[in-house]
Protein backbone atom coordinates (compact mmCIF):
# COMPACT_ATOMS: atom_id res chain seq x y z
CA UNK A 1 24.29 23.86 -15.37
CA UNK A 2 21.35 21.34 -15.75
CA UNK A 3 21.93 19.73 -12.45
CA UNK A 4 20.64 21.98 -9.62
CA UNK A 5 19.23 20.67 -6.41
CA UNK A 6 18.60 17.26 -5.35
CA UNK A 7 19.50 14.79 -7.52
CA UNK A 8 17.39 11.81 -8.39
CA UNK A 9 19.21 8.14 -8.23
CA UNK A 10 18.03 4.53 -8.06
CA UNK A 11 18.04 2.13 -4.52
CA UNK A 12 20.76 -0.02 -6.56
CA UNK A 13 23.01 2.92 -7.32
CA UNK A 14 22.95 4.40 -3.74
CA UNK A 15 23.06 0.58 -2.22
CA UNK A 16 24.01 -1.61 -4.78
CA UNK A 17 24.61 -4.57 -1.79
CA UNK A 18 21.35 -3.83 0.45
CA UNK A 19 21.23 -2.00 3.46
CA UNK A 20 19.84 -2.62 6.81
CA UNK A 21 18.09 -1.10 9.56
CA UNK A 22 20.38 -0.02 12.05
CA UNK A 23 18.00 2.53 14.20
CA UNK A 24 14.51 3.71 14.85
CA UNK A 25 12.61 6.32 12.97
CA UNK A 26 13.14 9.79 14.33
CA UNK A 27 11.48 12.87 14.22
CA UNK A 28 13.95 15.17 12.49
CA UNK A 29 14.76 18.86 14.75
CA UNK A 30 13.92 22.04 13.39
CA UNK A 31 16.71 23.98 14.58
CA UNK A 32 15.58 27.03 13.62
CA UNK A 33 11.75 27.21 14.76
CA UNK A 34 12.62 24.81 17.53
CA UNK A 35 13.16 27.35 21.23
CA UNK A 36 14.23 25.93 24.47
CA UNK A 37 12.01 23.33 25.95
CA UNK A 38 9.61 23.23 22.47
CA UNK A 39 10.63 20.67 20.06
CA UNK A 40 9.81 21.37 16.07
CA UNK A 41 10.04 18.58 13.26
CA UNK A 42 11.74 19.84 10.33
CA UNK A 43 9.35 20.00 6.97
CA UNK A 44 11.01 19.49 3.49
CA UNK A 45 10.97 23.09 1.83
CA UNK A 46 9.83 21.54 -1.44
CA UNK A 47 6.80 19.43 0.07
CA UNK A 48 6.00 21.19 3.20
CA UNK A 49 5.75 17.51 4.76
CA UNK A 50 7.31 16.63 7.66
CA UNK A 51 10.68 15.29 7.64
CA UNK A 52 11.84 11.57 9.51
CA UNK A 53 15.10 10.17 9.69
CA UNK A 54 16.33 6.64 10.59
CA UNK A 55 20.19 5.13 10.66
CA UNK A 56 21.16 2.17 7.82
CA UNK A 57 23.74 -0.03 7.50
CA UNK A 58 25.31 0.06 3.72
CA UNK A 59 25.99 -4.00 3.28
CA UNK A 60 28.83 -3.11 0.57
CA UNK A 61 31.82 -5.14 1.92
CA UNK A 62 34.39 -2.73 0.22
CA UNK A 63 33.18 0.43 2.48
CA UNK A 64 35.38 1.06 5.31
CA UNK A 65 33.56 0.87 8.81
CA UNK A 66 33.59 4.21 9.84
CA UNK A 67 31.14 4.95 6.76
CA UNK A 68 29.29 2.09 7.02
CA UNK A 69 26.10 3.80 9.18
CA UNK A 70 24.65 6.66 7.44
CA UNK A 71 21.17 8.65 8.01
CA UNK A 72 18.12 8.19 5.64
CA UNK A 73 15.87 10.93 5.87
CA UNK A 74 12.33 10.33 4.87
CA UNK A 75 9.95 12.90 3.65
CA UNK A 76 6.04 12.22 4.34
CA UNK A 77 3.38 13.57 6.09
CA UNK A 78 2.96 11.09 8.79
CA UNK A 79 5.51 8.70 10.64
CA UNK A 80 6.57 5.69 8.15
CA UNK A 81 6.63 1.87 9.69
CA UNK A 82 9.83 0.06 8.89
CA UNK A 83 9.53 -3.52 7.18
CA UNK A 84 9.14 -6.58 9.70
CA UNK A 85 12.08 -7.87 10.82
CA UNK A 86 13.13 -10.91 8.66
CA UNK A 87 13.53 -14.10 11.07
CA UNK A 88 17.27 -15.70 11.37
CA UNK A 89 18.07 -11.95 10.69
CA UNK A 90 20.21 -9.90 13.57
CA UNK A 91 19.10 -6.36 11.15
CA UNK A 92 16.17 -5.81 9.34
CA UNK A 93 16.68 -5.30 5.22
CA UNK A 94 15.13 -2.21 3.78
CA UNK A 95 14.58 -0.47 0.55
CA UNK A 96 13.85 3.14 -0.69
CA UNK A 97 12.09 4.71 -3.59
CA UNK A 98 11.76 7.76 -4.57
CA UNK A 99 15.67 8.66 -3.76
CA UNK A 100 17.58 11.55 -4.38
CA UNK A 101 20.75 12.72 -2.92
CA UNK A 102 22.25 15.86 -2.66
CA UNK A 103 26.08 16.49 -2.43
CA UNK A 104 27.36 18.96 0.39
CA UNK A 105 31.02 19.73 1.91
CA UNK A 106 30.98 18.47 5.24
CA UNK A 107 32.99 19.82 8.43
CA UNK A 108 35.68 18.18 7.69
CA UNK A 109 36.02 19.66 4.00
CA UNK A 110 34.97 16.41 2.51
CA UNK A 111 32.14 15.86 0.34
CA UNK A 112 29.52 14.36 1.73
CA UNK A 113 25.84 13.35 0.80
CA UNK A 114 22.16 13.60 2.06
CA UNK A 115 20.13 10.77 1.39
CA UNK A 116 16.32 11.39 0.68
CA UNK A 117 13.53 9.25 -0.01
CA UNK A 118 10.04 9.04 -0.18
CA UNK A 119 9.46 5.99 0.71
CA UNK A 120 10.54 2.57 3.02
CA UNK A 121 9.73 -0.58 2.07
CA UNK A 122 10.58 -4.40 2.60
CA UNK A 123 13.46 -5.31 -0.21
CA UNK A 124 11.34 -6.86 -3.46
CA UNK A 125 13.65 -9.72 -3.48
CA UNK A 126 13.05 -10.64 -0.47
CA UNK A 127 9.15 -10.68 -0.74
CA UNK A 128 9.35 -12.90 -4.71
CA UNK A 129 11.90 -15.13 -2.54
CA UNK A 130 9.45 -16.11 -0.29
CA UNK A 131 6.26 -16.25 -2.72
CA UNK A 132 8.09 -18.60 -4.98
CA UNK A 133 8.91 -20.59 -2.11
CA UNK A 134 5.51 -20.61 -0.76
CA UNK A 135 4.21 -21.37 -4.53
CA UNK A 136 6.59 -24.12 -4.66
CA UNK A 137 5.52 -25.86 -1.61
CA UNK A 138 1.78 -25.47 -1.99
């Protein structure tokens, strides 16, 4: 089969509504090389770099609630800065590139998916809203 390993997808076909920030960036555990008492961050076994992981909110109306929060994990060598918050906003919009997911069977016998990216960003739309705005006005 062609398709082995992570699979690479777009920001619109993972979150084709938006999604928001619903948690801070964490350090993801190690289980493995972590001991009692010594904390270690996972690394990605492709990259070697260290591995993040923050909560989002998928804004597609039609997914049921209990599914609505799901982890991001972001892979890069040093701690990544969410977007500023958006004023008027109660979450914070985000967007990812470099995406891929990979499907799994979860605990419940369900498939499931792990989300990662390589990047977080500020949505695009959101930034040429607010140039063309400012462009208008000046």
């Amino acid at each position: 089969m062609a398709l082995q390993g992570p699979i690479p997808v777009t920001f619109d076909k993972v979150f084709p509504h938006g999604c928001y920030l619903v948690g801070e960036v964490e350090q993801v555990k190690d289980f493995d090389a972590s001991t009692n008492g010594r904390f270690v961050q996972a690394r990605d076994k492709q990259t070697g770099e260290l591995v993040w992981q923050i909560a989002v909110m998928d804004a597609d109306p039609q997914v049921k609630p209990a599914q609505k929060t799901v982890a991001v994990k972001i892979i890069t060598p040093v701690q990544p800065v969410p977007p500023a918050q958006m004023p008027g906003l109660p979450f914070t919009p985000v967007e990812f590139d470099g995406i891929t997911v990979t499907p799994y069977v979860n605990g419940n016998g369900r498939l499931a998916y792990s989300i990662r990216v390589r990047e977080m960003r500020a949505p695009r739309s959101a930034a040429t809203t607010k140039n063309s705005k400012d462009g208008a006005a000046a």
